[in-house]
Each structure stands twice: as C-alpha cells, then as structure tokens.
Protein backbone atom coordinates (compact mmCIF):
# COMPACT_ATOMS: atom_id res chain seq x y z
CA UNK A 1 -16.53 -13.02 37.35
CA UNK A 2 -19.58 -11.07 38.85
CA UNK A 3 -18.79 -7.36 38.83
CA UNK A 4 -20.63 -5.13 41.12
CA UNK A 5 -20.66 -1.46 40.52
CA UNK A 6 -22.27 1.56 42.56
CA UNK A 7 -24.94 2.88 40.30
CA UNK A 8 -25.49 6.67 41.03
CA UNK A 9 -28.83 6.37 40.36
CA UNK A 10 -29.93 4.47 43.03
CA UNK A 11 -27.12 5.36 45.60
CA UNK A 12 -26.10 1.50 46.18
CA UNK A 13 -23.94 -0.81 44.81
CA UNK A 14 -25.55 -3.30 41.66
CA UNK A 15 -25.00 -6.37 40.57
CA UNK A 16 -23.77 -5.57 36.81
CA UNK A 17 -25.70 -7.21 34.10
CA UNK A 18 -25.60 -6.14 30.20
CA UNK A 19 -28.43 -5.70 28.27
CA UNK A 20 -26.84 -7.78 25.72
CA UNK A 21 -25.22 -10.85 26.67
CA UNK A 22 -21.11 -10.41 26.48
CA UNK A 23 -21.15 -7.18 25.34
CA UNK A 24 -21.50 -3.36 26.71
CA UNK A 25 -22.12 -0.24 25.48
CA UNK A 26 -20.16 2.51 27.57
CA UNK A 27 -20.31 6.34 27.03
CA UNK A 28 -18.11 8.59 28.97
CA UNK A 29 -18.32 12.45 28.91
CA UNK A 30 -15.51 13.63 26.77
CA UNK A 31 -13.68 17.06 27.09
CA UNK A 32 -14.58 20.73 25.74
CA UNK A 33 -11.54 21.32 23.82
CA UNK A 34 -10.61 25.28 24.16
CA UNK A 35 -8.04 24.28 26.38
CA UNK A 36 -5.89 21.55 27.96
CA UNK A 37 -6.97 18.97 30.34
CA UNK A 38 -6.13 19.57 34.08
CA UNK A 39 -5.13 16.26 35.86
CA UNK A 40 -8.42 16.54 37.34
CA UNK A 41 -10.41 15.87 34.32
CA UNK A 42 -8.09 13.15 33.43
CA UNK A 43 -8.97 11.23 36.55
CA UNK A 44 -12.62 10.11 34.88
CA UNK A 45 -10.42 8.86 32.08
CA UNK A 46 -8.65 6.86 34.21
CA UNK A 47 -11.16 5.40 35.99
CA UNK A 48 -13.36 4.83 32.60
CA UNK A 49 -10.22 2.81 31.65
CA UNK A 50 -10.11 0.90 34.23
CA UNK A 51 -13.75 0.33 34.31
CA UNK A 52 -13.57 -1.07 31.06
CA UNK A 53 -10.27 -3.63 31.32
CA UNK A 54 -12.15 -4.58 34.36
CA UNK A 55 -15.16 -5.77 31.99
CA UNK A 56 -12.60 -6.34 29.53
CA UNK A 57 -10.93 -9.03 31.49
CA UNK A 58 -14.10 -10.58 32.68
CA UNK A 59 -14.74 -12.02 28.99
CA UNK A 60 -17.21 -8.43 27.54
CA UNK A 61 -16.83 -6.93 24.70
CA UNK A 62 -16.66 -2.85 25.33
CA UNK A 63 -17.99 -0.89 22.72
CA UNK A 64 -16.98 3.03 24.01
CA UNK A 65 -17.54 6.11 23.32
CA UNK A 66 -16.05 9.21 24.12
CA UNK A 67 -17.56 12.74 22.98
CA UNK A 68 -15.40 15.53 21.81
CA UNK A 69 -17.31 18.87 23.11
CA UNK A 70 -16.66 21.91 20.20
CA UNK A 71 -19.32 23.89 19.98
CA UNK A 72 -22.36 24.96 22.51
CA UNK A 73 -20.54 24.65 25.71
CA UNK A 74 -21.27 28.31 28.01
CA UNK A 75 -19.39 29.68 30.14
CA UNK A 76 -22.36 29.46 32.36
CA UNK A 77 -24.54 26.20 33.39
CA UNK A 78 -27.96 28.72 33.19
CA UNK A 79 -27.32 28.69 29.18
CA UNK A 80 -26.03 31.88 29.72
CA UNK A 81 -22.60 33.56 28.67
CA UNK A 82 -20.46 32.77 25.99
CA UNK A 83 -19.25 29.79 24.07
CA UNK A 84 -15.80 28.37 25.46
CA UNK A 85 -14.59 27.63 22.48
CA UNK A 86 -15.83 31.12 20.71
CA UNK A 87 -13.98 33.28 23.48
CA UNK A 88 -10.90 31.37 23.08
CA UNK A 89 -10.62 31.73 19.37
CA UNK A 90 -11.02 35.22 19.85
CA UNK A 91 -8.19 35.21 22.75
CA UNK A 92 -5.71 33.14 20.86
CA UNK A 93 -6.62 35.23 17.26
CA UNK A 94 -7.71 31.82 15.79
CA UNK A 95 -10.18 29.66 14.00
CA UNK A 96 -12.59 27.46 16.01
CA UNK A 97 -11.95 24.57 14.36
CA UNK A 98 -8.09 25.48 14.87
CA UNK A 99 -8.39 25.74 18.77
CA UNK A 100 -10.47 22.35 18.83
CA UNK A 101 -8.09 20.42 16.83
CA UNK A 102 -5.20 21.43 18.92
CA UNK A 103 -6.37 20.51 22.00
CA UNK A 104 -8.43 17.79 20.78
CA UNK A 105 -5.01 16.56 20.00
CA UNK A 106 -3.72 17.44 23.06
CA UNK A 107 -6.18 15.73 24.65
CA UNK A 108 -5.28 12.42 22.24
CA UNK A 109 -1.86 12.65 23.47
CA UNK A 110 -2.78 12.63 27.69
CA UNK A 111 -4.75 9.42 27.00
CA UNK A 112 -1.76 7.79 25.36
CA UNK A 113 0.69 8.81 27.82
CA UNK A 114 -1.51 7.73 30.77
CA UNK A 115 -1.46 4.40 28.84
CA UNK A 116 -5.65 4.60 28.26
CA UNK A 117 -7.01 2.26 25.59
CA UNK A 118 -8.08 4.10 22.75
CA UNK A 119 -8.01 1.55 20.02
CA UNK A 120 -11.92 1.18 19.43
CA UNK A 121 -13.10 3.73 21.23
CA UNK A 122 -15.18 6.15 19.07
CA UNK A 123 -14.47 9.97 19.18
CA UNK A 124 -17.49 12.12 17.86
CA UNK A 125 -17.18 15.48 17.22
CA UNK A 126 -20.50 17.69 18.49
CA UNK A 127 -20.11 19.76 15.41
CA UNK A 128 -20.15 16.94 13.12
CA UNK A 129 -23.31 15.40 14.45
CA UNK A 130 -25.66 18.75 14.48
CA UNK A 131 -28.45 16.93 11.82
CA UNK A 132 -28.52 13.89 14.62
CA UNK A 133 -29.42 17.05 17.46
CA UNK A 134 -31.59 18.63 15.34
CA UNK A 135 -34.16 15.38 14.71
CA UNK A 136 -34.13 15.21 18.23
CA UNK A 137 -35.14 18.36 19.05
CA UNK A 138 -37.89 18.15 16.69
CA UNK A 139 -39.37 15.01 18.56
CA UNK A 140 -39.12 16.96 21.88
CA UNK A 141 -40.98 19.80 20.08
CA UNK A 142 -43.21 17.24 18.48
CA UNK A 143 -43.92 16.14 21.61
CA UNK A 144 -44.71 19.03 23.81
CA UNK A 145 -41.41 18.95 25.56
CA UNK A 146 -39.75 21.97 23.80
CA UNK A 147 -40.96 25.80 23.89
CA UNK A 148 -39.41 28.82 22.07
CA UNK A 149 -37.79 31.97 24.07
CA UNK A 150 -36.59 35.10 22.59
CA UNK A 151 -33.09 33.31 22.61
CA UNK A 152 -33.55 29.81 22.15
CA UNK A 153 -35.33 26.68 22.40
CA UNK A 154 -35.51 25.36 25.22
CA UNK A 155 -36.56 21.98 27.39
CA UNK A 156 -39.77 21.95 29.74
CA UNK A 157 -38.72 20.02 32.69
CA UNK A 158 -42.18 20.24 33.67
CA UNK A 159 -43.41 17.87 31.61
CA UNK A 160 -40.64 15.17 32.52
CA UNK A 161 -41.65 13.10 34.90
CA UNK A 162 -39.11 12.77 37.71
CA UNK A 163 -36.47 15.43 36.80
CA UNK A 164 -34.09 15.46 38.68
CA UNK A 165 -34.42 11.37 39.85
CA UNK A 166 -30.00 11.19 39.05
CA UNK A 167 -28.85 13.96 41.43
CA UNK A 168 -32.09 13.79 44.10
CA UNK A 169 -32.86 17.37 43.29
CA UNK A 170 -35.60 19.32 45.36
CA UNK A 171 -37.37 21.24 42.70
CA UNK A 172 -39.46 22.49 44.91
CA UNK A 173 -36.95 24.60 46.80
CA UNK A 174 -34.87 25.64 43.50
CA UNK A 175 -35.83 29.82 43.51
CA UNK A 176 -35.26 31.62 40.33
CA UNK A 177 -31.34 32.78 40.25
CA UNK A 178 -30.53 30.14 43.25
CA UNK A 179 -28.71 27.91 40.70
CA UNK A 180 -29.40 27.94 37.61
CA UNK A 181 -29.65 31.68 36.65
CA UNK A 182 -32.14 34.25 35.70
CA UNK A 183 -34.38 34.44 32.56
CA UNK A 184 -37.69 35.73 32.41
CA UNK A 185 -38.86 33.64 30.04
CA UNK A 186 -38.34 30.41 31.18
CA UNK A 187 -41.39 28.42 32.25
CA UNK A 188 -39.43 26.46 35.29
CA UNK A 189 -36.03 27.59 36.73
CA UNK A 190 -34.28 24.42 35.86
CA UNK A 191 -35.95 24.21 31.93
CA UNK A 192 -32.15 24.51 29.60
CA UNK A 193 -31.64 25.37 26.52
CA UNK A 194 -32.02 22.64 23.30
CA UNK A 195 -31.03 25.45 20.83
CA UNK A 196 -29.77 28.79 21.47
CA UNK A 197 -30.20 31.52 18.33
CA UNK A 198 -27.07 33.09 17.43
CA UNK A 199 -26.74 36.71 19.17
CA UNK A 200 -27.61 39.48 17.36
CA UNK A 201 -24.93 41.66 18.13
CA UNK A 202 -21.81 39.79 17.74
CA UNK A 203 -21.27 36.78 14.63
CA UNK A 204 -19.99 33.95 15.97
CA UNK A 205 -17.50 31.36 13.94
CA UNK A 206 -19.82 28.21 14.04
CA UNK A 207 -23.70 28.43 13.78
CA UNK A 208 -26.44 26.50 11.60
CA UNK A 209 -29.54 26.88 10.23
CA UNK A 210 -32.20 25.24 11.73
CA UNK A 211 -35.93 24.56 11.77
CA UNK A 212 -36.42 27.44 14.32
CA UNK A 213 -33.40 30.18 13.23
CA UNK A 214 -29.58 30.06 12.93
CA UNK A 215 -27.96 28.88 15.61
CA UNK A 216 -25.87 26.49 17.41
CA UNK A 217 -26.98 23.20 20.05
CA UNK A 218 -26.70 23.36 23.63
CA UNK A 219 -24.29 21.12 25.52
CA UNK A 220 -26.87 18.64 26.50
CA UNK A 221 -28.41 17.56 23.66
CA UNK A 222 -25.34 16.91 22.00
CA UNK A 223 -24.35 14.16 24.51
CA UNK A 224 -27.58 12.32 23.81
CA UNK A 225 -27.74 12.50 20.54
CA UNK A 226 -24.34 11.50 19.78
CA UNK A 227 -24.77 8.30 22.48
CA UNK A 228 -27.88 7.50 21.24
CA UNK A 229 -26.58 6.70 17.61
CA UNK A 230 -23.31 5.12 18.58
CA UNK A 231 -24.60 3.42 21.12
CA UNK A 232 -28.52 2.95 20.66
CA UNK A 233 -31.31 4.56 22.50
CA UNK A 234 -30.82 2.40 25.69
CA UNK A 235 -27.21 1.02 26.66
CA UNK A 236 -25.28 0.38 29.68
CA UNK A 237 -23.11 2.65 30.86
CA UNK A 238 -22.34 6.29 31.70
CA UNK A 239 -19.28 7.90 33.06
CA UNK A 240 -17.81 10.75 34.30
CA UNK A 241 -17.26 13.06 37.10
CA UNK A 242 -19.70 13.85 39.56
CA UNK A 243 -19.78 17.35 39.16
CA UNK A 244 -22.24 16.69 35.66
CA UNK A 245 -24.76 15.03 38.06
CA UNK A 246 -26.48 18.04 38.95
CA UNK A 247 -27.40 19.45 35.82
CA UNK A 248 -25.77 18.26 32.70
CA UNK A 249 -26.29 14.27 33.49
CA UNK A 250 -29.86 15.42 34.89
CA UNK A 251 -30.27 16.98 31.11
CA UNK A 252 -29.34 14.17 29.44
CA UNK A 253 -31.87 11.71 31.23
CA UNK A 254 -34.81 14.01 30.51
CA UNK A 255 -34.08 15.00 26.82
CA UNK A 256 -33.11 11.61 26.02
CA UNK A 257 -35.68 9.51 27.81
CA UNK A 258 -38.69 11.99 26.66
CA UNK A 259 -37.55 11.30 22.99
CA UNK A 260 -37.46 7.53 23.50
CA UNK A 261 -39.78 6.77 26.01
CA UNK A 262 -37.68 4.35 27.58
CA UNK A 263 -34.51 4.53 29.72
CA UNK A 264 -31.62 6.10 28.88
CA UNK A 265 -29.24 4.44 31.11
CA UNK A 266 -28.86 1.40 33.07
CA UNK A 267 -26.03 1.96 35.18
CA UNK A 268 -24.23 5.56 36.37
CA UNK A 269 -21.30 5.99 37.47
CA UNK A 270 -19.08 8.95 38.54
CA UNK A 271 -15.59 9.41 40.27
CA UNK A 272 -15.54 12.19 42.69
CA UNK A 273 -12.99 15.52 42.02
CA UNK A 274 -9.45 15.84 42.39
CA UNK A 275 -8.58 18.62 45.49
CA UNK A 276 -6.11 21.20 45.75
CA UNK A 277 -5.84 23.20 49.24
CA UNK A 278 -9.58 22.17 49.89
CA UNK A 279 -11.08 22.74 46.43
CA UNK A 280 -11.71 20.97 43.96
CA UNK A 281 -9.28 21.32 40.72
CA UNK A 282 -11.05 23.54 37.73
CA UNK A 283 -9.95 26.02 34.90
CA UNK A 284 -12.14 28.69 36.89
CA UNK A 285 -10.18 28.81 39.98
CA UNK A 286 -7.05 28.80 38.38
CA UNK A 287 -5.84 25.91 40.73
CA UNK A 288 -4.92 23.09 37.85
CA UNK A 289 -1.32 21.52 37.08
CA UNK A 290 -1.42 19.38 33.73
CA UNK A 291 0.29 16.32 33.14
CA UNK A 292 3.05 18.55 31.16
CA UNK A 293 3.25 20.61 34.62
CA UNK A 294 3.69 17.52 36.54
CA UNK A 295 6.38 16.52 34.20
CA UNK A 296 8.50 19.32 34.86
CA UNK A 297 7.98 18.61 38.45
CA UNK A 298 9.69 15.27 37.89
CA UNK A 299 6.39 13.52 38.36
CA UNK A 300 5.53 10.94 35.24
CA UNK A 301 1.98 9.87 33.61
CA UNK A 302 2.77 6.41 35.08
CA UNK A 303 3.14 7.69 38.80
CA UNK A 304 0.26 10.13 38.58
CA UNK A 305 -1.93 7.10 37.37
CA UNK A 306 -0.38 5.21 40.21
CA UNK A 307 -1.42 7.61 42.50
CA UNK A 308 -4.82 7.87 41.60
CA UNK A 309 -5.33 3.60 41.84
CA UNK A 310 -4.42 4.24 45.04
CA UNK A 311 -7.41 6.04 46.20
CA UNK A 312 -11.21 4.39 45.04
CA UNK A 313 -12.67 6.41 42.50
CA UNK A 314 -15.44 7.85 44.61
CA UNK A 315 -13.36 9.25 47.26
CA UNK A 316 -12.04 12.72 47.11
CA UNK A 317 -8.42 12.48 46.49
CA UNK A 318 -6.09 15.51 48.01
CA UNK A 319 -3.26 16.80 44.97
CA UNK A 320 0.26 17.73 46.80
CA UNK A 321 3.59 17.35 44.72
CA UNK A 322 5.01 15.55 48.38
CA UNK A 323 1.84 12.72 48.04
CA UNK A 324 2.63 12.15 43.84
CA UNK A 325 6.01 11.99 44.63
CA UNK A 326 6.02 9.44 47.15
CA UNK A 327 3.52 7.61 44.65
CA UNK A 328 6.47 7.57 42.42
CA UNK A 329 8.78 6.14 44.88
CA UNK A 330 6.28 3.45 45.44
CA UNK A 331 6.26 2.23 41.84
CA UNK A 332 9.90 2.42 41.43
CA UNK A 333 10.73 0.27 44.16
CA UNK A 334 7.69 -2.20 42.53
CA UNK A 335 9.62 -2.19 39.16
CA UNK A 336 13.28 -2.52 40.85
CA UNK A 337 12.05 -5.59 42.21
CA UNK A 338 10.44 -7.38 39.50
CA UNK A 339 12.68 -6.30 37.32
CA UNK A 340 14.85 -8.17 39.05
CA UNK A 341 13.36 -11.43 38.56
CA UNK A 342 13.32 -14.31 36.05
CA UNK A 343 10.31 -14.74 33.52
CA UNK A 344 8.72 -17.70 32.90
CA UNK A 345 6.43 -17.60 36.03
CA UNK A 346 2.96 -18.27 36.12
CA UNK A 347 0.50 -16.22 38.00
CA UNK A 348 -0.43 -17.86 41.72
CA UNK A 349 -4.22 -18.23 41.56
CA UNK A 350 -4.95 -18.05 44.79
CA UNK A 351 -3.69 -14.19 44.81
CA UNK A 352 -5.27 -14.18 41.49
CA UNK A 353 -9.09 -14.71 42.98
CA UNK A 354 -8.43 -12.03 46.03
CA UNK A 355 -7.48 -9.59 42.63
CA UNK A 356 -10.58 -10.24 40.82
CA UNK A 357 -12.84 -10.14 44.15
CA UNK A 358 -10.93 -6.31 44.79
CA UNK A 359 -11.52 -5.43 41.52
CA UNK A 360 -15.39 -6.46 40.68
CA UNK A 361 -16.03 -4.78 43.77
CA UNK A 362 -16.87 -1.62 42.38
CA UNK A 363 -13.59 -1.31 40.96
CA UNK A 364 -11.22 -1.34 44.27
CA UNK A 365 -8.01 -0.47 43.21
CA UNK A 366 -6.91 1.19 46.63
CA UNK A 367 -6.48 -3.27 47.51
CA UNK A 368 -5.75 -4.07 44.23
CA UNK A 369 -3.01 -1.95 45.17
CA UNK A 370 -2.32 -2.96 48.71
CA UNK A 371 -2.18 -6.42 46.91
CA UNK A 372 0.88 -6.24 45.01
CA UNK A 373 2.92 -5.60 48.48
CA UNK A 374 1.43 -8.20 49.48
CA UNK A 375 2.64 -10.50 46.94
CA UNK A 376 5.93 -8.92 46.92
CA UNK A 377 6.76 -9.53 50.77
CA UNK A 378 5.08 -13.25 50.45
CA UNK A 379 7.80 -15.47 50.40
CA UNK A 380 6.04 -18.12 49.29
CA UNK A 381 6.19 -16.85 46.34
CA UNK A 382 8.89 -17.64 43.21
CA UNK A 383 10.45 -13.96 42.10
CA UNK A 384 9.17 -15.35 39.12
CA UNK A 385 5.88 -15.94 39.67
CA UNK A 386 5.68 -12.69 41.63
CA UNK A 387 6.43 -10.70 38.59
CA UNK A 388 3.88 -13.27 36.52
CA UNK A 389 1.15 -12.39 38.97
CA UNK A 390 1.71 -8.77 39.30
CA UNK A 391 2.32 -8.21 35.40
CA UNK A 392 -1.65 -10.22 35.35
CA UNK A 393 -3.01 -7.39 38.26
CA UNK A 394 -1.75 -4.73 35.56
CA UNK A 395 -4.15 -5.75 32.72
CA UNK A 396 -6.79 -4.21 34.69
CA UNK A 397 -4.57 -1.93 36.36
CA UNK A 398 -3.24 0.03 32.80
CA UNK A 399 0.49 0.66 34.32
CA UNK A 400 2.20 -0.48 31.80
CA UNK A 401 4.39 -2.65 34.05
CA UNK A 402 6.12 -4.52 31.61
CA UNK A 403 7.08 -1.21 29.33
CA UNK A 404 7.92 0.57 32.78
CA UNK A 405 10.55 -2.40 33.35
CA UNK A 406 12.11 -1.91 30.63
CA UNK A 407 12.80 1.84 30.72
CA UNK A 408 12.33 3.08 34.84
CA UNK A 409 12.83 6.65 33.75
CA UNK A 410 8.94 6.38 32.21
CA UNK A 411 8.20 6.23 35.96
CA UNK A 412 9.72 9.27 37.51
CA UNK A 413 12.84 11.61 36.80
CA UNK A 414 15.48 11.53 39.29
CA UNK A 415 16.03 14.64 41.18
CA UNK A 416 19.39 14.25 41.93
CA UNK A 417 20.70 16.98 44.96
CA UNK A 418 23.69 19.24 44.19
CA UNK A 419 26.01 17.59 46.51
CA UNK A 420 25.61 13.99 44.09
CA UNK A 421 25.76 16.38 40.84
CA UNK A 422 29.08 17.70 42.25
CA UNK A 423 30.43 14.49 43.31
CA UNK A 424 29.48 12.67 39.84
CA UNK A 425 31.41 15.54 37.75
CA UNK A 426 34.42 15.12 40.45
CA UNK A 427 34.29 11.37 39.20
CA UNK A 428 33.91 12.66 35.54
CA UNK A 429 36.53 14.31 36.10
CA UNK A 430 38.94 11.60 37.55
CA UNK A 431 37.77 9.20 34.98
CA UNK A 432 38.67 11.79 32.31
CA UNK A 433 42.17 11.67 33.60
CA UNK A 434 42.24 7.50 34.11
CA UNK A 435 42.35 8.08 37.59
CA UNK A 436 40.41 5.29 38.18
CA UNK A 437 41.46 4.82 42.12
CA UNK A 438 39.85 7.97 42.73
CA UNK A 439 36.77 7.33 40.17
CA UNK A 440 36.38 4.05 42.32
CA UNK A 441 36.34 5.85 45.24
CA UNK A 442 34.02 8.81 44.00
CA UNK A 443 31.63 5.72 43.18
CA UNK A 444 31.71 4.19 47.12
CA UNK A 445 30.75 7.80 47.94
CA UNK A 446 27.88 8.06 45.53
CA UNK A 447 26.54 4.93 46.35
CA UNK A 448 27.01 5.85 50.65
CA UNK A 449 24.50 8.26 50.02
CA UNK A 450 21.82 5.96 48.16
CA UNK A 451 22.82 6.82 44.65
CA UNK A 452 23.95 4.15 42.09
CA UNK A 453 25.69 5.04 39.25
CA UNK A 454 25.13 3.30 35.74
CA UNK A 455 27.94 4.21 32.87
CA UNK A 456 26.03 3.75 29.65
CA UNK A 457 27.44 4.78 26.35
CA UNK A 458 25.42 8.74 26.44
CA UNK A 459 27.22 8.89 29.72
CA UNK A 460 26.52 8.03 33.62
CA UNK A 461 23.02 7.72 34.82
CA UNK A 462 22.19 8.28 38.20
CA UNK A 463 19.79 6.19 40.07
CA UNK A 464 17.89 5.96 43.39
CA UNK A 465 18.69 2.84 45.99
CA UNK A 466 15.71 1.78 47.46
CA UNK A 467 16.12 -1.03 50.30
C-alpha cells in the first residue's frame, strides 16, 4: 500500500516513506489545557487518527505523540500578554495544576468519545519536561542563536537560515507591530521568546530557576524539546492545524533544526479550520460549540466525526446544526441497514482496492465515504458481505460501526415532535387500560408518520423510519 500525503512543506503531494523501515514516528500538537476543546480543535485529532489507522492498516508501526500545553502559552503570539493557564487559575480561584488536570481530563474524555486511539500514544506534560527545554536552550545560546532582553531570552531568526521556509513567509515585508508585536529590544521582528523571566510585579503559580533567572519556557521550545526526546531529533511526522504554520510550526523548525543541525521533520501536515458564519471557530471570538454542546443539540461524537470524513482534511469545512444533523441521518440509515444483515461475510476485494487507493491518497475520506453508498446500493453484493466490507472501510475510518450497531442511540438522539410525544402517551395510556385495539391503532398512526415504536422493558422507544 503506497500512501501519498501532501507535505506542507513543499506545497505538493509526497510519496510517504519512513525513515525507518515499518515504523513512524508521529507528533501532533496537543491542546493548552485552561479550557475545553471546541469541536474545532478536535478536528486535527480526528484527522491525526485517521492518519495513523491509515499507516496503521498499511502494515507501520505508529509510535505518537501528543503534547499536553500547561505552562508558557500567551495570550499573545508576539510573547506578549499573559499565560492562559495563569489568568484562568486566577478566574476560576484555583491552582494551575488544578485547571490543567481538569481539562487535561476533559480533553482525555473527547478523544475517547470520538473513538480516537489513545492506547500508545504518549502524553507529555510541558511542565514536566522543563530540564529537557532548558539543555536546549543552552545549545541555542551556545551556539549564537539565543540573545538576552530585559524580559527574556529569546531566538535570533537571523541567524537561521531559511526562516520561515514552512509557511513561505516574506521577511522582508514583516514591519515591526505588522504581526508579531512590538518590542524594542528585539533584534528582528519575528525573533520569539526561548525563556521569558517571571514579571516583576505580579508572582505567578509556576516558574523555575534557570541558567539565566526564574522563569518559565515559551510555547515553542517546549514542542521541540518534548518531540525531540520521544521521538528523536529527526522523525516523520507533524500534525496539526494550519493556523500553527505561521509562527508556532515556523518556531519549531528553527529552534529545533539550529540545535541539531539536521532536519526536524520529514513530512507536514495540517487540516484546515472548522467555520462558523464565515470565521473560523476559536475561544477568542466566542463562536465555539463543544462536543457536550453538540450533545444537547441531539448531535453525537459519532455523527460529528462522520461529518467531518465527509469533507478532506484540507478543505475548510462550514459548522451549521442543519449540515451535522443531516450527517447524523446519513449514518443512521448506514447502521439500519447493516444492521440488518447476516455476519459471516467476507469483505469484496475489488471494493476493497478502490478503499485503499481513496484512502492513501492523502487521506480521502470525502470517497471513502461516497464508497460505502456505493457498496450499499450494489446489488451485487451479499447483505453480508456488504456489512463485512463496510465494517473493513471503518478500521481506517474510526466510526465505531460495529459498537454503533449495537446501540443506534450512540449515533444521534431522536428528536421526537410534540404531535408523536402526544400520540405515544395516548397509546400509554390505552395500553395502561388493556385497550389494546386502540394501542394497535395508536401504533398504525405512529408509524404513518415515520416513527416506529420499540416496547422494551424501561418502556417504548421511539425511532426514526428511514426508506
């Protein structure tokens, strides 16, 4: 299985190849945990996911990583403002550590629910691994890279050559305060901090001593020195969203690869953002819905993931309720069907090799996708080895297909309209009484509308017809 993925890097599609033989290293850009995940961080998750059962199912070994951010994370991408998870201690009257272990296992429990592999996957914590940031800092220093300011040390992008190679930056037309922000004592407007001092004025909850003062790490260096020892000083792959291209990926390349000498990365790559009214989906416009919103919307982990296979992971993807539900109508009517139908199939290997040519082609689940209708309206095809074939497409996929048809009501709550709620407590009612003619008859109504009705011992359950 040849896998071809598009590298950001160079802007064009690659032909994947490991630096070791059967085996990958993978590092994906975890979250800063002062708050919950928005369903439009979770979408690099998804897509890391299903990057990896893609390699997974091609015969390599994965070995990934995914960073918890707790410390050294601004408010503002010119190493300016305040930490994240500082300010939110302070707003919710609580510990650091106490705000990053709460959402850190918030974040824990999206993964599972979205039915992401985590077994293997390493989880380092940035405030666990500050003696790892601080030897690298030294080599940059060491090195000529590094250069002290009044409130930190801080990176000389000067000296690297071709910053800015990931995101095609034009240094030359980057003007002080443009971007990145003002600070008189930077040498370069796009030089970022390695090591900010804590401020004078205020304590803050998590600082170290260092080689240079008390302080804490910036965001950047963290990444790369957390990858670099889980993962070695050159490996395979990075992931995320693309809106750490610009500076924080851009960071990582020059810290990391002025350290080593060597590359950093072989292969990039980045799913674009998740849009609400014609923006994209972040904390600072107030604009997010998490998967706990969507679940009081009626709207399940399994259809959002759904909906997102459904669009290729580098095209913007437009967030409405009306487009998430429909998603969910989709899958439902894919579970009703194979539900439906025998085991003991085998999967038909001729819809098998169109699967694995979608999905090594830069990961396209939008035909993956497309692909299961197909096999569904083939009638060619045994019910049997339909759901065989399908239940095969969905260990690259990550729906959960098989858990889904066992319990439908992991795909989507049924939002039942008042005038089926009043006729199911009429037939309550009549059944209460052992007026079964007019139960029977309550039923034929019910089910004239496109409403089944299951009795089950906790009472009657309610369920969609789809034709």
């Amino acid at each position: 299985m040849s896998i071809k993925l598009f590298n950001t890097l160079s802007r064009k599609k690659e032909a994947f190849r490991p630096i070791r033989k059967g085996a990958v290293g993978m590092y994906t850009c975890g979250p800063t945990v002062y708050q919950y995940a928005h369903i439009g961080n979770m979408r690099a998750y998804v897509m890391a996911d299903v990057l990896k059962r893609t390699l997974k199912y091609a015969g390599v070994k994965v070995n990934h990583v995914i960073n918890i951010t707790d410390v050294g994370h601004l408010t503002s991408d010119a190493d300016e403002g305040e930490d994240k998870m500082e300010a939110e201690a302070r707003r919710e009257q609580k510990s650091a550590q106490d705000i990053a272990q709460f959402y850190t296992t918030a974040f824990f429990d999206d993964l599972k629910i979205l039915n992401i592999i985590t077994k293997g996957i390493k989880f380092p914590r940035a405030s666990k691994h500050i003696k790892e940031q601080i030897r690298l800092i030294k080599i940059l220093e060491k090195k000529g890279f590094a250069y002290q300011t009044s409130d930190g040390i801080y990176f000389d992008t000067s000296k690297f050559k071709n910053y800015g190679k990931l995101a095609r930056l034009n240094l030359k037309g980057l003007r002080e305060g443009a971007r990145i922000g003002i600070h008189v004592e930077k040498k370069n407007v796009s030089d970022f901090a390695l090591w900010k001092f804590s401020p004078k004025e205020s304590v803050r909850q998590q600082e170290w001593k260092s080689p240079w003062g008390v302080g804490f790490p910036g965001w950047h260096i963290e990444c790369s020195a957390m990858s670099m020892k889980y993962l070695g000083k050159h490996f395979d792959i990075h992931t995320s969203g693309i809106d750490h291209i610009p500076v924080h990926h851009t960071n990582e390349i020059a810290q990391s690869e002025s350290v080593t000498g060597k590359k950093f990365v072989n292969y990039w790559i980045h799913n674009e953002f998740v849009s609400m009214e014609g923006e994209k989906m972040a904390k600072s416009l107030g604009n997010i819905f998490t998967l706990a919103d969507l679940g009081k919307k009626g709207v399940s982990p399994a259809t959002y993931r759904y909906w997102l296979l459904t669009a290729h992971y580098r095209s913007p993807i437009a967030f409405s309720l009306e487009a998430v539900h429909g998603a969910g109508v989709a899958l439902l009517r894919i579970i009703s069907t194979i539900a439906g139908a025998p085991g003991g199939g085998r999967p038909v290997k001729r819809i098998m090799k169109k699967f694995t040519e979608y999905i090594s082609n830069d990961l396209d689940t939008p035909r993956a996708v497309a692909l299961i209708w197909e096999v569904l309206k083939d009638e060619k095809i045994s019910p049997q080895d339909k759901r065989a074939t399908i239940f095969e497409f969905d260990n690259v996929l990550g729906l959960d297909m098989k858990g889904l048809v066992k319990n439908t009501k992991k795909i989507a709550r049924v939002i039942v309209p008042e005038n089926i709620e009043q006729l199911l407590r009429e037939r309550e009612d009549a059944r209460n009484k052992k007026d079964w003619a007019t139960a029977d008859k309550l039923r034929g109504a019910i089910h004239a509308l496109g409403y089944e009705i299951k009795d089950t011992n906790k009472g009657p359950e309610v369920v969609k017809i789809f034709s």
